[in-house]
C-alpha atoms as a PDB file:
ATOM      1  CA  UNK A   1     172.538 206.171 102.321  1.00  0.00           C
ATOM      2  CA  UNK A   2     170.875 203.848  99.378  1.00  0.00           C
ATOM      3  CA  UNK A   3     172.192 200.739 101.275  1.00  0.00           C
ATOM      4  CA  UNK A   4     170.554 202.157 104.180  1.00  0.00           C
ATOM      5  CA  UNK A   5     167.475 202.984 102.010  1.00  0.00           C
ATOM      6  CA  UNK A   6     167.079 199.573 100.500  1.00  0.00           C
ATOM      7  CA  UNK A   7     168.096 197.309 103.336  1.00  0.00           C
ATOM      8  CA  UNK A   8     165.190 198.851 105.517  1.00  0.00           C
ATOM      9  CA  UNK A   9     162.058 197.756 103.253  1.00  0.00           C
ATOM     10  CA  UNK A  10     163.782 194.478 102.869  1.00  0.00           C
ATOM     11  CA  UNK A  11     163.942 194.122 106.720  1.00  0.00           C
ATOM     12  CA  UNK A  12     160.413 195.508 107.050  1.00  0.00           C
ATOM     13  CA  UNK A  13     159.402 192.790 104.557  1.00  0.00           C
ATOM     14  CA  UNK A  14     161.172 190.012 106.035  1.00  0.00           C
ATOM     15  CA  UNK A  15     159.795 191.085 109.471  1.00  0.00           C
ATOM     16  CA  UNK A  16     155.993 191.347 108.097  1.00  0.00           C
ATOM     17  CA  UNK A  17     156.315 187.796 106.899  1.00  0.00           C
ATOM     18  CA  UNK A  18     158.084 186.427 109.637  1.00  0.00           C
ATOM     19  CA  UNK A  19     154.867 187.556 111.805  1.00  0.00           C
ATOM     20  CA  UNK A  20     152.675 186.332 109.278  1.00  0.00           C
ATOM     21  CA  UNK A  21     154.068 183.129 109.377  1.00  0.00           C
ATOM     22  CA  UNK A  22     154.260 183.465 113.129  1.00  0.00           C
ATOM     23  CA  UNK A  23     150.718 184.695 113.630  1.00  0.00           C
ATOM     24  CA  UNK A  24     149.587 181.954 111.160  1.00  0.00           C
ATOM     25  CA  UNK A  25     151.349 179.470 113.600  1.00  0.00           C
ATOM     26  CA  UNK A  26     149.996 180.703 116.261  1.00  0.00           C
ATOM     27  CA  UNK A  27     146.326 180.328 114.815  1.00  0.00           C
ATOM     28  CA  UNK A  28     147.232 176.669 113.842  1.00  0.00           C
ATOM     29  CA  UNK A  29     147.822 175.697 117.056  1.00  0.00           C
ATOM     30  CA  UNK A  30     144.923 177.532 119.297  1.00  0.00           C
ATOM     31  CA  UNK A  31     142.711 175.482 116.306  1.00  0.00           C
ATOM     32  CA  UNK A  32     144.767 172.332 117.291  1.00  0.00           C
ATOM     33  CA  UNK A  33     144.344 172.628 120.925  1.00  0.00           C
ATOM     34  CA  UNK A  34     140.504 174.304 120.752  1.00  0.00           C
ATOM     35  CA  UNK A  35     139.864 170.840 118.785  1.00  0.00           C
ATOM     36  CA  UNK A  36     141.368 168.735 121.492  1.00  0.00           C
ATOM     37  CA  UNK A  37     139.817 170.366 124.261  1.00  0.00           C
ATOM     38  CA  UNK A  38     136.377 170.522 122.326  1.00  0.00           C
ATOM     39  CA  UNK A  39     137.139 166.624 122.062  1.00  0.00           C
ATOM     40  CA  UNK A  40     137.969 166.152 125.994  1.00  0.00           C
ATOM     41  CA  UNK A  41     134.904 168.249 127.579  1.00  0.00           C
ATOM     42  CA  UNK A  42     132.423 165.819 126.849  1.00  0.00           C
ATOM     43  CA  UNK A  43     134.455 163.028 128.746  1.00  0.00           C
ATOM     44  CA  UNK A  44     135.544 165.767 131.778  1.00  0.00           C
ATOM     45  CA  UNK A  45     131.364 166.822 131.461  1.00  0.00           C
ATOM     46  CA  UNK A  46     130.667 162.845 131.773  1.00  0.00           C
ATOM     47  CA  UNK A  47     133.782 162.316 134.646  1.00  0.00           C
ATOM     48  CA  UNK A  48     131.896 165.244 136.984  1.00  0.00           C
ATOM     49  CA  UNK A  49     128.460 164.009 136.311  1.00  0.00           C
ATOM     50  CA  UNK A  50     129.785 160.037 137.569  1.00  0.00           C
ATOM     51  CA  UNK A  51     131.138 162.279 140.395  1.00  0.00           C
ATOM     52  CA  UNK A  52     127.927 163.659 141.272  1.00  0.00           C
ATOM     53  CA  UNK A  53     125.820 160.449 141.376  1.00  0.00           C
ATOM     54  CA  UNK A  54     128.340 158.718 142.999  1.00  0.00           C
ATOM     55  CA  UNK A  55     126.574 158.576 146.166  1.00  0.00           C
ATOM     56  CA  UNK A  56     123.407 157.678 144.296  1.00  0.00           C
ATOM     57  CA  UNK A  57     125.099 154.858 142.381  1.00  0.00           C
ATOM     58  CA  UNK A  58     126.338 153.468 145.619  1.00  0.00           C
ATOM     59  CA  UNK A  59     122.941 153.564 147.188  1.00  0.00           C
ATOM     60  CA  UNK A  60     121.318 151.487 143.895  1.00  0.00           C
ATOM     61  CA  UNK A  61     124.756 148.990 144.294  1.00  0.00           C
ATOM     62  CA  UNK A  62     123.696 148.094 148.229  1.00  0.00           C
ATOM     63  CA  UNK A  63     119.794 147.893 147.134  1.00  0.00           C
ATOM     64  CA  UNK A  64     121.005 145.283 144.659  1.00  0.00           C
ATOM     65  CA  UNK A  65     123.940 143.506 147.061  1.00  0.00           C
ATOM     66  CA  UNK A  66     120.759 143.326 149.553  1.00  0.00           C
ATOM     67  CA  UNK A  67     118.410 142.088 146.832  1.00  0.00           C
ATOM     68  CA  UNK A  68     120.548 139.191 145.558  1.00  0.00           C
ATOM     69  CA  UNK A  69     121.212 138.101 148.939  1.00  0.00           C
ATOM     70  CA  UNK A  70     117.601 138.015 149.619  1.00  0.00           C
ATOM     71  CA  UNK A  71     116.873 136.113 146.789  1.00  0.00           C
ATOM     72  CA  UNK A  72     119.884 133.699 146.094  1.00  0.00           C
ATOM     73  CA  UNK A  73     122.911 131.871 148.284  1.00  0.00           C
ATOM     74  CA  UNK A  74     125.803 133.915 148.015  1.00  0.00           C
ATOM     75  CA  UNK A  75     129.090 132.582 146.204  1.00  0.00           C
ATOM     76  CA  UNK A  76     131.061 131.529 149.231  1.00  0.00           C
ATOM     77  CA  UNK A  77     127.928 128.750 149.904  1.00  0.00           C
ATOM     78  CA  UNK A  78     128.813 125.794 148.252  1.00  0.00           C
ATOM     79  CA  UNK A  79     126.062 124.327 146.068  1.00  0.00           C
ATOM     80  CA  UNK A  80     125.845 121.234 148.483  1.00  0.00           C
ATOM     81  CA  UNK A  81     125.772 123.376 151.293  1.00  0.00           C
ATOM     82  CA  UNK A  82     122.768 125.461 149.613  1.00  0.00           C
ATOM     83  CA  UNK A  83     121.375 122.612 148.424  1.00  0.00           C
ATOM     84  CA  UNK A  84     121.479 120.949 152.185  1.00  0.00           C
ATOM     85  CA  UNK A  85     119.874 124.323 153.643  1.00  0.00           C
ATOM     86  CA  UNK A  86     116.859 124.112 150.936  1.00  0.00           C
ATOM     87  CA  UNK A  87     115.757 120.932 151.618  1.00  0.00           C
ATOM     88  CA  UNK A  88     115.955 121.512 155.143  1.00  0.00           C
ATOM     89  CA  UNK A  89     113.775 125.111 155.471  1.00  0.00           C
ATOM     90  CA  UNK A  90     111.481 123.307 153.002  1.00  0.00           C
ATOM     91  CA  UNK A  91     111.024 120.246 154.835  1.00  0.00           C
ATOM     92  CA  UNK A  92     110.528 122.335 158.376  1.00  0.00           C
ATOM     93  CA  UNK A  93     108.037 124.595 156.134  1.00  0.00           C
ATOM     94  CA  UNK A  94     105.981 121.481 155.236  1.00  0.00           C
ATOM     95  CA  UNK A  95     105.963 120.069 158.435  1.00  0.00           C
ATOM     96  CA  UNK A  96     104.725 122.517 160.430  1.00  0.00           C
ATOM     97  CA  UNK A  97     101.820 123.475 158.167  1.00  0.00           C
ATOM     98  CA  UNK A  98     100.807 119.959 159.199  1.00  0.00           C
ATOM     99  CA  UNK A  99     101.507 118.198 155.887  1.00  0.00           C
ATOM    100  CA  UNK A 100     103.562 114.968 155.413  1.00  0.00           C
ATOM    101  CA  UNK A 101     107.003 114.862 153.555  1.00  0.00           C
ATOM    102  CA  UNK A 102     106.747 111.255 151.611  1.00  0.00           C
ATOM    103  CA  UNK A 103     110.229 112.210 149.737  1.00  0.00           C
ATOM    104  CA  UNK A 104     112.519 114.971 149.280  1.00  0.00           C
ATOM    105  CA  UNK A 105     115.671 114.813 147.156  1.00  0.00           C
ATOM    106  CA  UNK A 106     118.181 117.272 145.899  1.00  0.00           C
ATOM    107  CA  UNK A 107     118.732 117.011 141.823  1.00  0.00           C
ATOM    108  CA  UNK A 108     122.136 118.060 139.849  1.00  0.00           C
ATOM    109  CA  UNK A 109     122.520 121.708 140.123  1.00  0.00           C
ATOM    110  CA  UNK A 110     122.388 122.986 136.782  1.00  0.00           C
ATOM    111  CA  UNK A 111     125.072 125.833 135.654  1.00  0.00           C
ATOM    112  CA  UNK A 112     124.149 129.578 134.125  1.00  0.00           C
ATOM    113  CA  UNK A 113     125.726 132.318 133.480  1.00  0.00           C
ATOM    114  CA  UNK A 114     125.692 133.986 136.785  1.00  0.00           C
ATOM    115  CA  UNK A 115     123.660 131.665 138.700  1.00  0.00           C
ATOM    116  CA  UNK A 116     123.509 128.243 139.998  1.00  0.00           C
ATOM    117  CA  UNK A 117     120.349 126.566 139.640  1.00  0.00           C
ATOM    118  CA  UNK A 118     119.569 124.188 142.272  1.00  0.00           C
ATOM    119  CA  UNK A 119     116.210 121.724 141.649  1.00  0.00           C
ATOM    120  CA  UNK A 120     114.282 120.332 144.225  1.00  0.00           C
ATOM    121  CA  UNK A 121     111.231 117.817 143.953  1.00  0.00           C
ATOM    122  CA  UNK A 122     109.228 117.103 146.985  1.00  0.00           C
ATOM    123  CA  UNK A 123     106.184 114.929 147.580  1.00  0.00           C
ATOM    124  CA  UNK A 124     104.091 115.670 150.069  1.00  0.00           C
ATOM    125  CA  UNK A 125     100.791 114.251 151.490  1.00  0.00           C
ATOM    126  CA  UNK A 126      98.139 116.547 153.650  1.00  0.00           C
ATOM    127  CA  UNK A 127      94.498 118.314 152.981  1.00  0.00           C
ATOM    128  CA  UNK A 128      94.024 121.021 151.027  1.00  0.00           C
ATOM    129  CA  UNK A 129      94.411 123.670 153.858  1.00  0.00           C
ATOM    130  CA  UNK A 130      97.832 122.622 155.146  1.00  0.00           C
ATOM    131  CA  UNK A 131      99.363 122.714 151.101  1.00  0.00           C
ATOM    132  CA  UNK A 132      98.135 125.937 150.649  1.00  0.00           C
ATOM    133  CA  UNK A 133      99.540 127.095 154.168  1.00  0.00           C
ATOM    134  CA  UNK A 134     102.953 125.665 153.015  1.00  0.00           C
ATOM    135  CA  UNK A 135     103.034 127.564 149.772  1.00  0.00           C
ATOM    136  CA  UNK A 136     101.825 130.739 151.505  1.00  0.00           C
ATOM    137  CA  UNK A 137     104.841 130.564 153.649  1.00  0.00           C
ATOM    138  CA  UNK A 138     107.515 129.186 150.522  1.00  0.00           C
ATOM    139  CA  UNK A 139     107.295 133.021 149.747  1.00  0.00           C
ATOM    140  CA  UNK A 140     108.812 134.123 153.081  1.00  0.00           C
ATOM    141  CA  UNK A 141     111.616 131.949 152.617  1.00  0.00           C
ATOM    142  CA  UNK A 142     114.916 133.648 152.574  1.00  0.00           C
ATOM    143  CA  UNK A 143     116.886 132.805 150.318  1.00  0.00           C
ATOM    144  CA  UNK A 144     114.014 132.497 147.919  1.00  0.00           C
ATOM    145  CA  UNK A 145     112.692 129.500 146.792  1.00  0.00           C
ATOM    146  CA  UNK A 146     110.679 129.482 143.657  1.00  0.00           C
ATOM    147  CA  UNK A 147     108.286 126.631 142.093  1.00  0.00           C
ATOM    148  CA  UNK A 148     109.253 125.250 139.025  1.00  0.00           C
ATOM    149  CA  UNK A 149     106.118 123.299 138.912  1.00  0.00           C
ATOM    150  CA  UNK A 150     103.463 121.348 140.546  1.00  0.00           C
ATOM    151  CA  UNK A 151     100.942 118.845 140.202  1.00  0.00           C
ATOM    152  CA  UNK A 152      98.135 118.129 142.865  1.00  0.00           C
ATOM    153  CA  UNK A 153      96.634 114.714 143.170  1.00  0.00           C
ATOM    154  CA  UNK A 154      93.370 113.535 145.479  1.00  0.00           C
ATOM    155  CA  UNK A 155      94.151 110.979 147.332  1.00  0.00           C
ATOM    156  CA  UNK A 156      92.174 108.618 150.366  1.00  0.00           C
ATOM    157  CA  UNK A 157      88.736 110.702 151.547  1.00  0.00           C
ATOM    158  CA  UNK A 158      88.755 110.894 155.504  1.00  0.00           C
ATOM    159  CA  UNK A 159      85.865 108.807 156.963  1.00  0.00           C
ATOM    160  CA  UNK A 160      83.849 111.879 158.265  1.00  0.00           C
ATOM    161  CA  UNK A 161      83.890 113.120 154.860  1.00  0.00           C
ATOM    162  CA  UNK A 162      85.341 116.226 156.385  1.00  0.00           C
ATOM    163  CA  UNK A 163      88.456 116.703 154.567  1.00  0.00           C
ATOM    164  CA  UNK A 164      90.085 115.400 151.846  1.00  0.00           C
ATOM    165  CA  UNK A 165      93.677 114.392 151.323  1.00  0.00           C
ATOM    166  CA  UNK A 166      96.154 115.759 148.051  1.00  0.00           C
ATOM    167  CA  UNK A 167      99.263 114.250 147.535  1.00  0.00           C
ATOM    168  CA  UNK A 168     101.501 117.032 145.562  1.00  0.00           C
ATOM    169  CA  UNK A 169     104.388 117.138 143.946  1.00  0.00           C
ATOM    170  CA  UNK A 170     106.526 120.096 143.662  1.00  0.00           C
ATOM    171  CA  UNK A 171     109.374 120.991 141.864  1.00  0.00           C
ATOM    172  CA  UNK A 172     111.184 124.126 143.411  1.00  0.00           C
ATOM    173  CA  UNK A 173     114.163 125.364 142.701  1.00  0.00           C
ATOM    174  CA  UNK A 174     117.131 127.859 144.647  1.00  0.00           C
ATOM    175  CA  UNK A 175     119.340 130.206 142.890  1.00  0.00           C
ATOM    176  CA  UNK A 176     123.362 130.622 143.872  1.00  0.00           C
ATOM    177  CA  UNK A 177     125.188 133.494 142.850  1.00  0.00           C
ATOM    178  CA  UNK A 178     128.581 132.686 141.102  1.00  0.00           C
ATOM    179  CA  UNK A 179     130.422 136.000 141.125  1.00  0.00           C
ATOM    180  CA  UNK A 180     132.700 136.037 143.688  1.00  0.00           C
END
């Protein structure tokens, strides 16, 4: 019966410590994984909020797809091509606001980071009126062309000293996108 006696608080010890080593376990790894998932729920909080503005993130991707093709030549244009289709719409603009292309020429496209720029330099002769009407209608232009810069020069005064004639260069400019 003293075997019996002694063996039992030994057993009783060696159980209490194997739970306390257990239950200590046990609380090292809920702090472990309470410290990882503490760590993920910002990036599963940011994953569901990308989730919910999806649609709203596509919408502001189409408004800028429609934007840049509004306002540049798209990537599958080649710059000759673009530059071709400027010089033509501007030309046809001048024209029919009644003005007189003297020259027209295409210059070296010059490389950027995302776009192609494209120069232009036209001279044009015509009054006053028709210029103006010309530039009025450069800002309808689609692709967009933009002015780089511009000088206006008077030239020959009609006989009936009704109107008189500019000569005007401008240098414009088209944009082409390079991302394909």
């Amino acid at each position: 019966m003293t075997v019996k006696i002694r063996t039992v608080p030994l057993v009783l010890v060696l159980l209490a410590v194997a739970s306390a080593l257990l239950a200590y376990w046990a609380y090292q790894t809920h702090q472990a994984l309470s410290d990882r998932l503490a760590a993920a729920e910002p990036r599963f909080a940011r994953q569901a909020g990308l989730q919910v503005a999806k649609a709203d993130m596509q919408q502001q991707f189409d408004q800028s797809t429609t934007l840049l093709a509004r306002y540049t030549y798209p990537s599958t244009t080649d710059a000759s091509q673009a530059a071709n289709d400027a010089q033509q719409r501007i030309r046809a603009m001048f024209t029919q606001s009644g003005a007189d292309v003297l020259s027209l020429q295409v210059l070296a496209a010059r490389s950027g980071p995302q776009f192609d720029t494209i120069p232009l330099s036209i001279r044009v002769d015509g009054d006053m009126a028709q210029l103006q009407a010309a530039l009025l209608t450069l800002k309808t232009l689609t692709p967009a062309v933009y002015v780089d810069g511009f000088s206006i020069q008077t030239g020959a005064i009609a006989n009936d000293n009704s109107a008189v004639k500019v000569v005007g260069q401008f240098e414009l400019f088209v944009l082409r996108d390079q991302t394909p």
